[in-house]
Protein backbone atom coordinates (compact mmCIF):
# COMPACT_ATOMS: atom_id res chain seq x y z
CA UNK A 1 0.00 0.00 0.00
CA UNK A 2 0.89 3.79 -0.31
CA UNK A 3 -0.50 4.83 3.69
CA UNK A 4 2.47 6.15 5.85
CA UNK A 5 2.29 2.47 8.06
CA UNK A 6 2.48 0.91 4.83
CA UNK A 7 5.09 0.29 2.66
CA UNK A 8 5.47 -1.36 -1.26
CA UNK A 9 8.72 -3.44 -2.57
CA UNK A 10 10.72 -1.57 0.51
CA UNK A 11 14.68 -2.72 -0.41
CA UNK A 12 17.73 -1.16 0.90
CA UNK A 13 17.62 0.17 4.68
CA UNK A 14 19.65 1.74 7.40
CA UNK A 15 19.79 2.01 11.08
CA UNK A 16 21.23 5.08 12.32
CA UNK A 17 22.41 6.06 16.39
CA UNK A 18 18.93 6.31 17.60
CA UNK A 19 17.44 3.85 16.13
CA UNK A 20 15.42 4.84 13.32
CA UNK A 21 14.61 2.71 10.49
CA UNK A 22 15.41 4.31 6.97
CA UNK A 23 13.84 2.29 4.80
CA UNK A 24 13.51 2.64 0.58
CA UNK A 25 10.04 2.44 -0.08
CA UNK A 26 11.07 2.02 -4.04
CA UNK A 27 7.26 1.39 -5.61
CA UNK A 28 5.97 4.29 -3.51
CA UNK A 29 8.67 6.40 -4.82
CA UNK A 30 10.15 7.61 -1.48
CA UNK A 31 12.36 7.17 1.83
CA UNK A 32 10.30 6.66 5.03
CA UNK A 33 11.78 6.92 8.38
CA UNK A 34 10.02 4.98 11.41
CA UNK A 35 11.20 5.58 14.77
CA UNK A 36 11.55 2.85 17.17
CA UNK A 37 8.58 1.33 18.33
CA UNK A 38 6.09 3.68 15.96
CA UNK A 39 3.42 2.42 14.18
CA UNK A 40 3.49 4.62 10.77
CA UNK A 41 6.56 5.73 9.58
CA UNK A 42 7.41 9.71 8.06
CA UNK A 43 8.27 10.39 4.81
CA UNK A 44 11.32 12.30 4.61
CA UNK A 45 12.58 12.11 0.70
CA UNK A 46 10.96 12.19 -1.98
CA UNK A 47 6.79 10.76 -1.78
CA UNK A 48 5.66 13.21 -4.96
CA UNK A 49 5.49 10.53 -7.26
CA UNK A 50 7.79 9.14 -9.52
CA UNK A 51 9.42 11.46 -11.72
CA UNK A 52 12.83 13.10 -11.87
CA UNK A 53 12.50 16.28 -10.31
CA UNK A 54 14.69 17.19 -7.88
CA UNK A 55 11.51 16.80 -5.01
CA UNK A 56 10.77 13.43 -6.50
CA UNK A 57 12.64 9.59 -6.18
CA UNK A 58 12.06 7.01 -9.06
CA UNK A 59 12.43 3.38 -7.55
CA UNK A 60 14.86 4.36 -4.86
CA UNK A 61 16.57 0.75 -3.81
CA UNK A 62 19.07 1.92 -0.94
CA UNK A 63 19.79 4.74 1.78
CA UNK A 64 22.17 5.61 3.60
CA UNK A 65 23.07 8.23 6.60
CA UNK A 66 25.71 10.83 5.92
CA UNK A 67 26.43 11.64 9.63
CA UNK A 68 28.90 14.36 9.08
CA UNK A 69 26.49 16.34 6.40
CA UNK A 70 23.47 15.43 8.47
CA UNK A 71 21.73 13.68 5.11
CA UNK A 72 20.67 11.09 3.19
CA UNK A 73 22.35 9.64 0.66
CA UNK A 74 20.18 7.24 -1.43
CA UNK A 75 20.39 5.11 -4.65
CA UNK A 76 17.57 6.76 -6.95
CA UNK A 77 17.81 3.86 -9.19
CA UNK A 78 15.28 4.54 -11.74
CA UNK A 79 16.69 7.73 -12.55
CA UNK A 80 19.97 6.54 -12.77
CA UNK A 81 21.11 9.04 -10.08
CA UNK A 82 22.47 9.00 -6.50
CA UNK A 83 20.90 12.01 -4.74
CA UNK A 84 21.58 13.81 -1.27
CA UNK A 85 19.11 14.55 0.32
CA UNK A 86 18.62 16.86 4.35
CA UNK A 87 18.01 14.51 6.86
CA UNK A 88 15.89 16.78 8.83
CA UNK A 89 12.55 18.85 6.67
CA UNK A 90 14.36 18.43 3.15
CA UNK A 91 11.95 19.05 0.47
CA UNK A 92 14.28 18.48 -2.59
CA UNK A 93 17.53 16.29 -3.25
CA UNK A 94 20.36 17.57 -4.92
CA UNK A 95 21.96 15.21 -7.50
CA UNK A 96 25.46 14.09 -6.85
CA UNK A 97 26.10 11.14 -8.88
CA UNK A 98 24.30 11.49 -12.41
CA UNK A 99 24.14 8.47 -15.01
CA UNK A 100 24.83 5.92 -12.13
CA UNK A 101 22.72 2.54 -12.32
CA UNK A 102 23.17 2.32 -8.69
CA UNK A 103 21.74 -0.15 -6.27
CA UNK A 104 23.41 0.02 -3.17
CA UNK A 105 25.60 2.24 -1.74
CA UNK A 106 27.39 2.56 1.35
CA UNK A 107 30.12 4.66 3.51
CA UNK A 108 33.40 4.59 5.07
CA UNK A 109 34.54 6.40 8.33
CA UNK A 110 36.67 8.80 6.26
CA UNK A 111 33.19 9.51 4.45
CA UNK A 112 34.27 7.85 0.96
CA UNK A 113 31.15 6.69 -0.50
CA UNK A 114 31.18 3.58 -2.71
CA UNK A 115 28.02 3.18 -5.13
CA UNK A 116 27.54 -0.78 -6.98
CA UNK A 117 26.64 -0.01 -10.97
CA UNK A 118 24.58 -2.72 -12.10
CA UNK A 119 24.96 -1.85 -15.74
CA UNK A 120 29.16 -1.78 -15.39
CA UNK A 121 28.76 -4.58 -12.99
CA UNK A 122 31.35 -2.99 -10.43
CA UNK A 123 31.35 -0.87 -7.33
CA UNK A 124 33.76 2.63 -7.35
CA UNK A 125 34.84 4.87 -4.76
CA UNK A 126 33.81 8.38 -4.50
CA UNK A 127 36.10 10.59 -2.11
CA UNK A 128 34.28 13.64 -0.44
CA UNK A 129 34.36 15.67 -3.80
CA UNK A 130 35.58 13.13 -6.08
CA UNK A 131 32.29 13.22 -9.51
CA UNK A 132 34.21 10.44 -11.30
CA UNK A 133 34.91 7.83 -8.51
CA UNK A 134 38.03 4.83 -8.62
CA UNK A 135 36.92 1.24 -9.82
CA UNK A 136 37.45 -0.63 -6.49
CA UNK A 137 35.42 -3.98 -7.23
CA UNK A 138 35.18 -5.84 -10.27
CA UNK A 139 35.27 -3.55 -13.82
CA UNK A 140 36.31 -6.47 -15.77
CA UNK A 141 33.14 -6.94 -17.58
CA UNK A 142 30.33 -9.18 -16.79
CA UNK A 143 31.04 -12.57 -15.59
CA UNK A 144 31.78 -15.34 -12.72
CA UNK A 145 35.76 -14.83 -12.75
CA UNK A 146 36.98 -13.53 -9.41
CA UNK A 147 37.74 -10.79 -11.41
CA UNK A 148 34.09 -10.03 -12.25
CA UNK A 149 30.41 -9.19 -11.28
CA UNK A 150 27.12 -9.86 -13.05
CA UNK A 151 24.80 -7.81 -11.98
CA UNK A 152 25.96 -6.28 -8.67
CA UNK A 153 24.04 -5.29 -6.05
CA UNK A 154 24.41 -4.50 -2.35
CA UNK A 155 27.68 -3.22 -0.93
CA UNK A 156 29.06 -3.15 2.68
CA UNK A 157 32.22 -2.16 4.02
CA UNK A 158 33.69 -3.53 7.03
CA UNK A 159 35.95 -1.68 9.38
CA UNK A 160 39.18 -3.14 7.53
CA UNK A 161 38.25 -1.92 4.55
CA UNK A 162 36.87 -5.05 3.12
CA UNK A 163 33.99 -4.52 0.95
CA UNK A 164 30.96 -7.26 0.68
CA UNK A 165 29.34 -7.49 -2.93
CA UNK A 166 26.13 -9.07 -3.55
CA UNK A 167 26.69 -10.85 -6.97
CA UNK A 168 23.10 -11.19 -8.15
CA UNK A 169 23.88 -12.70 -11.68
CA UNK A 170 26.39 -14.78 -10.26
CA UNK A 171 24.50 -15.97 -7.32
CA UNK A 172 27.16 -15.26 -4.63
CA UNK A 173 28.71 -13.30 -2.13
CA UNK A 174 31.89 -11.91 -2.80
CA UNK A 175 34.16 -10.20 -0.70
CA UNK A 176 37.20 -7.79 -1.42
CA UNK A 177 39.95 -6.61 0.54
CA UNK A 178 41.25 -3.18 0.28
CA UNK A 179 43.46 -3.11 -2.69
CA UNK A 180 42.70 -6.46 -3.91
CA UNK A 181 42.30 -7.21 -7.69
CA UNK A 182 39.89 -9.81 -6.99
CA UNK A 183 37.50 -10.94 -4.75
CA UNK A 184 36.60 -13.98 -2.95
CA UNK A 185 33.71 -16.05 -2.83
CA UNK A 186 32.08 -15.80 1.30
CA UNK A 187 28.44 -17.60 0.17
CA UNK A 188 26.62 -19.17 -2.27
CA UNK A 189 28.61 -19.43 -6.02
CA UNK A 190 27.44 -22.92 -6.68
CA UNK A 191 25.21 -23.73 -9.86
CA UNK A 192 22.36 -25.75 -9.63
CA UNK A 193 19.05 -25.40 -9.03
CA UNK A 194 17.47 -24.65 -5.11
CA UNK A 195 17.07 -27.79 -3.11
């Protein structure tokens, strides 16, 4: 449903210090925030239909918290765009990452922001100020080497550095250390057919 308690194909979420729930509402077009213990949640990006305006989200599919900017940083995938947005009575995003076919994003302490492609089938680094972003995961075309992605989606970082990459196409988990030019395999990566 589209009501404030409800929410349709929610995807990517985050947690943040006090315990709200950030949560990508992606067919209802907008990032809800429920507060621990509520029963409806707040709508606090985007929720003016789809469309590409800069008050509007188009199948957002992840969100995270910039702490230091106070503001949301979330994966308006649908528009091919990553988007900040203020954390606290923001009425319009501001696009930082155009032509992007992000899916998940996520941050580092030094507040480096790495974005998965799911076209380019690899995840890059954006330093604070940094539009073009370094190829950190994959960018060896699409396939199963440990080289590759197909079809990346989810990203986490650990505190050494590692990053987690959920390998859709592939059917696996991989995970990269910092600096590494390929990945390992942490789950799944078998063929076959669910048993």
């Amino acid at each position: 449903g589209n009501g404030i308690n409800h929410l349709s194909k929610p995807w990517g979420l985050y947690v943040d210090d006090d315990q709200t729930v950030y949560v990508a509402d992606q067919w209802n077009h907008r990032i809800v925030g429920w507060k621990w213990d509520a029963t409806s949640g707040k709508v606090v990006a985007g929720g003016n239909g789809q469309g590409n305006g800069a008050h509007q989200l188009y199948n957002p599919t992840d969100v995270i918290v910039d702490k230091e900017r106070d503001s949301l940083v979330i994966c308006d995938r649908s528009n091919r765009r990553v988007v900040r947005w203020p954390r606290r009575n923001g009425t319009s995003g501001e696009t930082i990452l155009p032509n992007i076919g992000c899916v998940g994003l996520t941050m580092d302490g030094n507040g480096s922001l790495y974005v998965t492609d799911y076209g380019k089938d690899e995840v890059r680094r954006y330093r604070r100020g940094e539009s073009q972003g370094t190829v950190v995961v994959g960018g060896s075309g699409r396939g199963n080497r440990l080289d590759q992605l197909s079809d990346s989606g989810y990203v986490f970082i650990d505190r050494d550095h590692a990053l987690y990459v959920s390998d859709e196409g592939n059917h696996r988990v991989m995970k990269w250390v910092k600096g590494a030019k390929q990945g390992i395999v942490v789950a799944g990566g078998q063929e076959g057919e669910n048993g």
